[in-house]
N, C-alpha and C. Protein backbone atom coordinates (compact mmCIF):
# COMPACT_ATOMS: atom_id res chain seq x y z
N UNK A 1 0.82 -1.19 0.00
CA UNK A 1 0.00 0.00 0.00
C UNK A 1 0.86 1.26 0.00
N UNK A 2 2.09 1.43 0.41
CA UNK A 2 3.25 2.16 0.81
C UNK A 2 3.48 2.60 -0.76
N UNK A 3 3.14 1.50 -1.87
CA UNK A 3 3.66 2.34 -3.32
C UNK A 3 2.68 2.71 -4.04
N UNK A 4 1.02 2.48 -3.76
CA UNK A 4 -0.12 3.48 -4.19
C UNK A 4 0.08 4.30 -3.58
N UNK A 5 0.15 4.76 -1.89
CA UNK A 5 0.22 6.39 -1.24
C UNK A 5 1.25 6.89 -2.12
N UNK A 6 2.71 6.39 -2.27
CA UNK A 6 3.58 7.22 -3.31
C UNK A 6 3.26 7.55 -4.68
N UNK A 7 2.45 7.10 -5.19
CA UNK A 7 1.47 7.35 -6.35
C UNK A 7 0.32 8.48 -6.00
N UNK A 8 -0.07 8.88 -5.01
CA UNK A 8 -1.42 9.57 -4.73
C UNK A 8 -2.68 8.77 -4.58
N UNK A 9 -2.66 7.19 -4.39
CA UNK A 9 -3.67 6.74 -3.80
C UNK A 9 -3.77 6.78 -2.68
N UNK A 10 -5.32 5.48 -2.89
CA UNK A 10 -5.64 5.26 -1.32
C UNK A 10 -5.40 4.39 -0.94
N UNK A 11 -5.38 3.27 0.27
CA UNK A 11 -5.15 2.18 0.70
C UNK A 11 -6.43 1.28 0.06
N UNK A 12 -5.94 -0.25 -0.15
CA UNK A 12 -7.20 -0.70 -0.92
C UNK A 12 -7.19 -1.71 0.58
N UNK A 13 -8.57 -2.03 1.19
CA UNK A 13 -9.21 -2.68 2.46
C UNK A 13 -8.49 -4.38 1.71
N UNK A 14 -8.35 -4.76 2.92
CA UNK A 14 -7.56 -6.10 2.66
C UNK A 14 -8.51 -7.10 2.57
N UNK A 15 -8.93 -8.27 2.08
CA UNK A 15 -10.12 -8.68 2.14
C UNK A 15 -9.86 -10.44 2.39
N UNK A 16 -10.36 -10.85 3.12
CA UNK A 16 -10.27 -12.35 3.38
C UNK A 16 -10.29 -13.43 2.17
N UNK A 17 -11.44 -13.36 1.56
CA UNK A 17 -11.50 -13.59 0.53
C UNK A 17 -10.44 -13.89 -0.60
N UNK A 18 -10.04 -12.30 -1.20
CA UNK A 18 -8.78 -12.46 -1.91
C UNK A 18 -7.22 -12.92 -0.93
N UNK A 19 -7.18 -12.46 0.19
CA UNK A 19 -6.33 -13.57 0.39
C UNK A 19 -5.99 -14.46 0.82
N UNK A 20 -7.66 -15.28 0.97
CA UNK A 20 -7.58 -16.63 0.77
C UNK A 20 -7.14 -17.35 -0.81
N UNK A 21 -7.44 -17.05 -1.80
CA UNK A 21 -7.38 -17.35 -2.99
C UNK A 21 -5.85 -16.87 -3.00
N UNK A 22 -5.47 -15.99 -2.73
CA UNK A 22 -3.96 -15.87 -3.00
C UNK A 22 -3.18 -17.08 -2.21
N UNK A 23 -3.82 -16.83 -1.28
CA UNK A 23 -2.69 -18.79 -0.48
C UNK A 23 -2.57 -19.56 -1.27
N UNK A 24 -4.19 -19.77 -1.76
CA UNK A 24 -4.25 -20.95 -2.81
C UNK A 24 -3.38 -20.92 -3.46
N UNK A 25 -3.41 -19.82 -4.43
CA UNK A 25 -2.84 -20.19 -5.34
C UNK A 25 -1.06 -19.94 -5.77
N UNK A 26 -0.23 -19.30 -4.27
CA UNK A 26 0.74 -19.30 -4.22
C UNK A 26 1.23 -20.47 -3.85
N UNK A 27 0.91 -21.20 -3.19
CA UNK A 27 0.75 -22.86 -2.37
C UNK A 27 0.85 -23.63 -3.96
N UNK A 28 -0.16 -23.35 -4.59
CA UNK A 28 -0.01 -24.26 -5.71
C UNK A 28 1.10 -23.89 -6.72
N UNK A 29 1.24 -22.95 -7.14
CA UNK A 29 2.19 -22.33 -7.92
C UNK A 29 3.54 -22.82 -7.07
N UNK A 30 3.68 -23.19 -5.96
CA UNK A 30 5.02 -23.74 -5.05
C UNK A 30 5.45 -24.97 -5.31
N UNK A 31 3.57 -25.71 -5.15
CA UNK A 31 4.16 -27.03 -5.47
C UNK A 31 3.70 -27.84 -6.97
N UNK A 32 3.43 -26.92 -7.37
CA UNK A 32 3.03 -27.60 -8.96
C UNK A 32 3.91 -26.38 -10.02
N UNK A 33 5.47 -25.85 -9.99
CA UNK A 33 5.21 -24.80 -11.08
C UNK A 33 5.09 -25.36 -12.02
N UNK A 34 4.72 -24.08 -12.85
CA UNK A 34 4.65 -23.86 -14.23
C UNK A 34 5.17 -24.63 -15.26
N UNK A 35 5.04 -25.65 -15.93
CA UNK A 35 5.97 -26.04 -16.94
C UNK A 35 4.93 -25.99 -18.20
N UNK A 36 6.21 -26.14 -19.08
CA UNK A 36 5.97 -26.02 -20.99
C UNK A 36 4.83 -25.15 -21.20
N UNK A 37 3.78 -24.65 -21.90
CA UNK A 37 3.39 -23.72 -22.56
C UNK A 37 2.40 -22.41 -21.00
N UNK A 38 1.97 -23.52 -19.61
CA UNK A 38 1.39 -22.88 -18.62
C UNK A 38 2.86 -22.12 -18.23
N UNK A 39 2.23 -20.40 -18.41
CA UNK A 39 2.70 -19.77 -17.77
C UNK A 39 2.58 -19.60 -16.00
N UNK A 40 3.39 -18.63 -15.32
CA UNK A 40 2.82 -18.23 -14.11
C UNK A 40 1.50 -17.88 -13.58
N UNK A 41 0.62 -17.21 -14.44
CA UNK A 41 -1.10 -17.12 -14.20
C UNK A 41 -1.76 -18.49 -14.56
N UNK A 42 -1.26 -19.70 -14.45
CA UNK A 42 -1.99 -20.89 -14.89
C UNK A 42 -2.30 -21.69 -13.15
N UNK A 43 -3.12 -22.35 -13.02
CA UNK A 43 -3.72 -23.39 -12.09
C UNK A 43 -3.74 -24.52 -12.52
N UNK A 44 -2.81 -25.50 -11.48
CA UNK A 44 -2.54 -26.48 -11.77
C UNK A 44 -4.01 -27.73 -11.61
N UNK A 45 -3.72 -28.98 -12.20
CA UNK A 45 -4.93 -30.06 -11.75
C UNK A 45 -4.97 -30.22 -10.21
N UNK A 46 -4.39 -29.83 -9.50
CA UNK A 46 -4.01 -30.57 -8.41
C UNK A 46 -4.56 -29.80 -7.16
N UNK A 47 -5.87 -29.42 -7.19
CA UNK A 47 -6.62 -29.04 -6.46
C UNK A 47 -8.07 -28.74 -6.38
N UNK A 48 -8.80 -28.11 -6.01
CA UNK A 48 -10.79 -28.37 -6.22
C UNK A 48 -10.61 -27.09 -6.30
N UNK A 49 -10.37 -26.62 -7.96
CA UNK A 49 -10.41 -25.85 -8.76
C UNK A 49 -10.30 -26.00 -10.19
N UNK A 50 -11.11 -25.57 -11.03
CA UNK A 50 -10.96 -25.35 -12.16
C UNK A 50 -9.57 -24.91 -12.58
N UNK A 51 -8.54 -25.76 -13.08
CA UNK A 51 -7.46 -25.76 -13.77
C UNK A 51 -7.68 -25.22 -15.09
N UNK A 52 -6.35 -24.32 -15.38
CA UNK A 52 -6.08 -23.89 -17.01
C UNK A 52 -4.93 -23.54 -16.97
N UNK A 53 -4.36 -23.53 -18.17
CA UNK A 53 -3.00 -23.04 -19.05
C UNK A 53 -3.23 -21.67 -19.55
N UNK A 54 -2.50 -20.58 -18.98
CA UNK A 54 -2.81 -19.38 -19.28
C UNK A 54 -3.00 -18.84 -20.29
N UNK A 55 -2.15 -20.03 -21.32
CA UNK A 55 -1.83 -20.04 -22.89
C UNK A 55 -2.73 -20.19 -23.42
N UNK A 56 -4.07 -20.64 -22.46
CA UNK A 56 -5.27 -21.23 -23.39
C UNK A 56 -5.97 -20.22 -24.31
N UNK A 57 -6.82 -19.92 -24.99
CA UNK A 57 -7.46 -19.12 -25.27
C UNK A 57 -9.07 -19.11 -24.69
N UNK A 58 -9.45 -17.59 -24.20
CA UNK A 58 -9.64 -17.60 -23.00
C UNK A 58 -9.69 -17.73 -21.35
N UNK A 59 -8.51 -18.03 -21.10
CA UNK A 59 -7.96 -18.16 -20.08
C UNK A 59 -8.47 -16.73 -19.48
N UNK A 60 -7.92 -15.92 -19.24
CA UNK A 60 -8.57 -14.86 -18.49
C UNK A 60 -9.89 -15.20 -17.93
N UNK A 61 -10.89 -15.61 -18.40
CA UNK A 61 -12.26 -15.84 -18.02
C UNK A 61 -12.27 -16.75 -16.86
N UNK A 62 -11.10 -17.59 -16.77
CA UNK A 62 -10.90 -18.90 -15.56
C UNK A 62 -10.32 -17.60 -14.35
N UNK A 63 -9.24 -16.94 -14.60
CA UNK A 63 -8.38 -16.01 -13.47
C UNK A 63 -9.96 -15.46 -13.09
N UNK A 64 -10.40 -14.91 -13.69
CA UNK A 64 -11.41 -13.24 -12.98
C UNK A 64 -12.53 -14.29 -12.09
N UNK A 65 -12.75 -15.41 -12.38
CA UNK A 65 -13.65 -16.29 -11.92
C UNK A 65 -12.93 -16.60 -10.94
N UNK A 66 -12.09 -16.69 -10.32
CA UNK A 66 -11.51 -17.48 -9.18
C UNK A 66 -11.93 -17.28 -7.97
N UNK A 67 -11.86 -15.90 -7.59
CA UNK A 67 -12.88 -15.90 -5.91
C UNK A 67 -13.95 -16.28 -6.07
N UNK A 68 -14.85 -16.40 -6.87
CA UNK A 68 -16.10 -16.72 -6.87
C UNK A 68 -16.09 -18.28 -6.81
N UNK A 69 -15.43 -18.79 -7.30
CA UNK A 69 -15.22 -20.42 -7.51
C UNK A 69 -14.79 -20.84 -6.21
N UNK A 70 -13.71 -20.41 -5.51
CA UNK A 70 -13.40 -20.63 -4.10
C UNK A 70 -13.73 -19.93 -3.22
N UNK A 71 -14.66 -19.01 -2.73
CA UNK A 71 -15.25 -18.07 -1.64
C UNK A 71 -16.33 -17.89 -2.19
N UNK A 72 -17.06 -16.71 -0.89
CA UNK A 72 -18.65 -16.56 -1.55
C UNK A 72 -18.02 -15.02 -1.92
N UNK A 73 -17.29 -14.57 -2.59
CA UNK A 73 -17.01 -13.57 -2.89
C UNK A 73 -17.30 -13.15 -4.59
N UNK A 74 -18.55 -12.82 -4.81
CA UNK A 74 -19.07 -12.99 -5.50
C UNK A 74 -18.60 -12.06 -7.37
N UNK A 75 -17.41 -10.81 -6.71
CA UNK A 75 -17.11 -10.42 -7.78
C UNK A 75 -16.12 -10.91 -8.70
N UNK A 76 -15.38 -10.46 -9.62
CA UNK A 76 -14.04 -10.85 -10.70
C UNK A 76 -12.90 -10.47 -10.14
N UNK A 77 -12.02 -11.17 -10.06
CA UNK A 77 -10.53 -11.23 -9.70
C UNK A 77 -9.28 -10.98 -10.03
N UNK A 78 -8.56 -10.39 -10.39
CA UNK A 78 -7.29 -9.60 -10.91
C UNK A 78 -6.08 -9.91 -10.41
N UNK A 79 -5.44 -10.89 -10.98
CA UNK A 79 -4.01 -11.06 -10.69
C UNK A 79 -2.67 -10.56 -10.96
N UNK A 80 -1.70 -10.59 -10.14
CA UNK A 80 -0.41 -10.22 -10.62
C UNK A 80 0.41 -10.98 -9.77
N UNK A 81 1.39 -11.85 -10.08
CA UNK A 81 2.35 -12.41 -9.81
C UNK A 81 3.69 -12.70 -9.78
N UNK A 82 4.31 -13.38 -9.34
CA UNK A 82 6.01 -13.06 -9.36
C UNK A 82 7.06 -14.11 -9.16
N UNK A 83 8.02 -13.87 -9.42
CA UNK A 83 8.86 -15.55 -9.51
C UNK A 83 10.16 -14.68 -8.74
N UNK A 84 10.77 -15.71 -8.18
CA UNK A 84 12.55 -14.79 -8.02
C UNK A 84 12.77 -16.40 -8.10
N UNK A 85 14.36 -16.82 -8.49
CA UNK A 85 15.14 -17.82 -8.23
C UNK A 85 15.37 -18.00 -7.01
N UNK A 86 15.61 -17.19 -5.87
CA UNK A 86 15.70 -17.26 -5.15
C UNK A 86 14.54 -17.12 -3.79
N UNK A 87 14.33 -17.29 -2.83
CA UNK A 87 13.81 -16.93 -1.23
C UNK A 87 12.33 -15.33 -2.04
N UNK A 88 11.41 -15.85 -2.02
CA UNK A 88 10.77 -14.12 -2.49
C UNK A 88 10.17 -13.79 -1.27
N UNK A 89 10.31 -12.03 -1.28
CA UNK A 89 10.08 -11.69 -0.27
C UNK A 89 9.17 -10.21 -0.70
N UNK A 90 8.65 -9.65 0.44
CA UNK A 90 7.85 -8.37 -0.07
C UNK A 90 8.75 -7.71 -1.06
N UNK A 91 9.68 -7.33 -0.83
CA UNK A 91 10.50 -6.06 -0.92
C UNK A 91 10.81 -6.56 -2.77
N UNK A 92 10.89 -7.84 -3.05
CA UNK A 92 11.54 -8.34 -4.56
C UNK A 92 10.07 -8.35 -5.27
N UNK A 93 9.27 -8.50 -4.66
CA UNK A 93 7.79 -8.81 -5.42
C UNK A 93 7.32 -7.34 -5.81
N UNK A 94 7.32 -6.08 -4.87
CA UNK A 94 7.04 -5.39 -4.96
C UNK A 94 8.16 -4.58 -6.47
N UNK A 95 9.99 -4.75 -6.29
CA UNK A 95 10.64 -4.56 -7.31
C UNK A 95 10.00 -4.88 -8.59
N UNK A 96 9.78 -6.16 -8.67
CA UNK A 96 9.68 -6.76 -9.73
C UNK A 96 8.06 -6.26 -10.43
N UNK A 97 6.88 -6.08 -10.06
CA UNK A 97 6.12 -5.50 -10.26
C UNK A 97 6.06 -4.13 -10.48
N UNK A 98 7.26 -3.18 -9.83
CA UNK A 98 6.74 -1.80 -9.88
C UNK A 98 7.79 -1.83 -11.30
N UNK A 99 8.79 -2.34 -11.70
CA UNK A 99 9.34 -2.71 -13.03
C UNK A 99 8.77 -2.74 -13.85
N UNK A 100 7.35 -3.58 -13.88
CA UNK A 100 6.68 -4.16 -15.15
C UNK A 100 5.74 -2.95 -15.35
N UNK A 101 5.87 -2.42 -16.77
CA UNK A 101 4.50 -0.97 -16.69
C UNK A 101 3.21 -2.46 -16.38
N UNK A 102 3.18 -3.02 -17.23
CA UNK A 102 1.51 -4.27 -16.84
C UNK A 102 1.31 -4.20 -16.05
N UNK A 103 2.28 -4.72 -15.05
CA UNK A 103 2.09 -5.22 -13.30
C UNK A 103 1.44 -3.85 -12.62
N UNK A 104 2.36 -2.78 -12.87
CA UNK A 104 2.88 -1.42 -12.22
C UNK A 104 0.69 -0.81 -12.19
N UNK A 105 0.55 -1.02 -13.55
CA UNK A 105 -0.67 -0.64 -13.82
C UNK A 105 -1.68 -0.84 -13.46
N UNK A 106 -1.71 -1.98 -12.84
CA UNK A 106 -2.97 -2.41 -11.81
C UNK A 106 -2.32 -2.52 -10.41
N UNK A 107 -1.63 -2.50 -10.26
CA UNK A 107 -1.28 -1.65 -9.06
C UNK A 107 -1.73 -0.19 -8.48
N UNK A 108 -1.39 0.48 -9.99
CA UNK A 108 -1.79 2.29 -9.39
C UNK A 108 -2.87 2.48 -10.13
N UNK A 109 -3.91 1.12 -11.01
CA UNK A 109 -4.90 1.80 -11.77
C UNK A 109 -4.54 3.26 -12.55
N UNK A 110 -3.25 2.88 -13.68
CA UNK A 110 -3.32 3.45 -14.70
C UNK A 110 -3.88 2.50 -16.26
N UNK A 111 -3.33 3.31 -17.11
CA UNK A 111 -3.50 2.84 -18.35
C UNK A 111 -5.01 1.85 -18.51
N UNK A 112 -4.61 0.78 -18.93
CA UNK A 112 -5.92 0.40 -18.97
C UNK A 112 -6.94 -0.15 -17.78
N UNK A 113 -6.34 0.24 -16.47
CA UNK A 113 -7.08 -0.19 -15.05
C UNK A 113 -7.31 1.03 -14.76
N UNK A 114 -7.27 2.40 -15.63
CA UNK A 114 -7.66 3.54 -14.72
C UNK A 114 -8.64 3.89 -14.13
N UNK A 115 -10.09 3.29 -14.54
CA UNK A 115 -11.18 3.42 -14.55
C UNK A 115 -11.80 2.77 -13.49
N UNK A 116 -10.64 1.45 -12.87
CA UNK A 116 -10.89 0.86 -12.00
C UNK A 116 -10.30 1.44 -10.43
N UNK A 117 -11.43 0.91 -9.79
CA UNK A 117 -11.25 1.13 -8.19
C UNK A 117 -11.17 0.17 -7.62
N UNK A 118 -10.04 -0.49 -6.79
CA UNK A 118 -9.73 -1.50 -6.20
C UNK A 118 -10.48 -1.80 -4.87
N UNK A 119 -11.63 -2.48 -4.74
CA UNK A 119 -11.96 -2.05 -3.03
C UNK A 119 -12.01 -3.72 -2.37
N UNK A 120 -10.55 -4.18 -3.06
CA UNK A 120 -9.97 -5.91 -1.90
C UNK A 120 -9.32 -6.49 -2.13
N UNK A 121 -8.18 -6.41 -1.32
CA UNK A 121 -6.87 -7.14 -1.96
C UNK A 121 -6.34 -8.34 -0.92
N UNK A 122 -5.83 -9.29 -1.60
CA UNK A 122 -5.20 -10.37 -1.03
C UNK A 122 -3.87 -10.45 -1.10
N UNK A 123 -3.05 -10.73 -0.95
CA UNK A 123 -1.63 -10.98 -0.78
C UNK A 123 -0.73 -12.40 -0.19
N UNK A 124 0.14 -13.49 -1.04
CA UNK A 124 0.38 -14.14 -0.30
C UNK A 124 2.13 -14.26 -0.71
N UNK A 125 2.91 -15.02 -0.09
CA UNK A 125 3.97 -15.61 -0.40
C UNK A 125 4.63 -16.85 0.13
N UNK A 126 5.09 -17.07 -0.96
CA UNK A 126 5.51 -19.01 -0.60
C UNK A 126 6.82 -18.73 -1.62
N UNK A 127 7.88 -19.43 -0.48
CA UNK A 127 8.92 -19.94 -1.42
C UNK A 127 9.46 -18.91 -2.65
N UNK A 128 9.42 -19.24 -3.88
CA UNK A 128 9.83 -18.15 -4.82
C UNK A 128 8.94 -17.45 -5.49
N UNK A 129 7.75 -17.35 -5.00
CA UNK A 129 6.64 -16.96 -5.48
C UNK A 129 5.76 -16.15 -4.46
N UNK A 130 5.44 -14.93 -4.89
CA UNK A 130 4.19 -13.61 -4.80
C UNK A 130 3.17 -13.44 -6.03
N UNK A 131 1.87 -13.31 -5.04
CA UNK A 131 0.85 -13.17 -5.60
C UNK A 131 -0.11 -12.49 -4.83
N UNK A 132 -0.74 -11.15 -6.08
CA UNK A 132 -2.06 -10.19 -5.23
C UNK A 132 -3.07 -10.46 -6.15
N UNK A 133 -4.16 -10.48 -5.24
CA UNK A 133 -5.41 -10.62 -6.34
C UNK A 133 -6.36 -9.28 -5.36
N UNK A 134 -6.88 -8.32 -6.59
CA UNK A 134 -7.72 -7.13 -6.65
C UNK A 134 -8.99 -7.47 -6.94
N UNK A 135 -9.87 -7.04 -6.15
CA UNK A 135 -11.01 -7.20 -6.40
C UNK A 135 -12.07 -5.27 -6.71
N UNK A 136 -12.81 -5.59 -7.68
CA UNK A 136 -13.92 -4.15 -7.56
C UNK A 136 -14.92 -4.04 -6.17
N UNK A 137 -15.15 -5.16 -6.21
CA UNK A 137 -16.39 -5.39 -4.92
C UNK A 137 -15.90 -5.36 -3.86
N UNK A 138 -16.81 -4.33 -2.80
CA UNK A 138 -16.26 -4.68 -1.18
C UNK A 138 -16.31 -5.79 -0.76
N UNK A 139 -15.65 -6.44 0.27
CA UNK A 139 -16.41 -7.90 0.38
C UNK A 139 -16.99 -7.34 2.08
N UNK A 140 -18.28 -8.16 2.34
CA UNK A 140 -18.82 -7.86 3.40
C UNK A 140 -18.78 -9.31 4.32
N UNK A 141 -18.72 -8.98 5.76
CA UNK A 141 -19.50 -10.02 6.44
C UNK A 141 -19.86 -11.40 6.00
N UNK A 142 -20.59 -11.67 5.19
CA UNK A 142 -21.28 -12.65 5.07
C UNK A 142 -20.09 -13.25 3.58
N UNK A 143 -20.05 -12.18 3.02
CA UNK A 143 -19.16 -12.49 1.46
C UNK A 143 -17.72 -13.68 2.66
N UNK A 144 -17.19 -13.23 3.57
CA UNK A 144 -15.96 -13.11 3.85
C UNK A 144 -16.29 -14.97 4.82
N UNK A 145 -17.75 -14.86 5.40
CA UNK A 145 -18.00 -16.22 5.98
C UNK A 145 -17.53 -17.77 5.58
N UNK A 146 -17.82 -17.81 4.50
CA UNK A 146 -17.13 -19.13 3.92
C UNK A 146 -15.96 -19.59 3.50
N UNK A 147 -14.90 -18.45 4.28
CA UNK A 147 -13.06 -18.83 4.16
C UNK A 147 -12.58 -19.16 5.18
């Protein structure tokens, strides 16, 4: 949140929800990576989730679906993720994202996220891998019950 205030945002409310789904799916990304055409935004078979290869066409439609598939969090989901060879930690996830204009961009809701307002974020890390997932929807009470 420390590099939206340096941008002129606001803090986005942390939400159970998204980072429950971020465990998930840093946990899996730990112990299933990525190989041959599944990039880093892919979900492996190896859990009670709808699996895909990011490569697929349409793939996106599986990512934005993901809290809803695992929580009662009923809105679309927005990922950004991260690899180091080594130990990842806030400080390299955050590098490596504020690097990428893509990453950088839904982070500070420019370019093509400008329009968007972030109101729930998750955050997790495992091993060589970071992952945030943004949500539009507040999540409430009852949204947040079934994690």
């Amino acid at each position: 949140m420390n590099h939206r205030l340096k941008n002129g945002l606001e803090s986005i409310p942390v939400s159970s929800s998204s980072s429950y789904v971020a465990k998930l799916y840093v946990r899996d990304l730990e112990m299933h990576p990525p190989s041959g055409a599944s990039s880093i935004h892919s979900w492996s078979e190896y859990g009670s989730w709808t699996s895909f290869c990011d490569s697929d066409s349409g793939s996106d439609k599986y990512m934005w679906s993901k809290p809803a598939e695992l929580t009662n969090y009923k809105g679309k989901g927005y990922e950004i993720a991260a690899w180091t060879s080594g130990r990842m930690n806030p400080d390299t996830a955050l590098s490596l994202w504020a690097d990428s204009p893509e990453h950088n961009a839904i982070i500070t809701n420019d370019g093509n996220w400008k329009n968007r307002q972030w109101n729930a974020v998750g955050v997790a890390i495992s091993g060589h891998y970071a992952v945030v997932w943004f949500g539009k929807e507040l999540e409430n009470e009852r949204t947040a019950a079934r994690n």
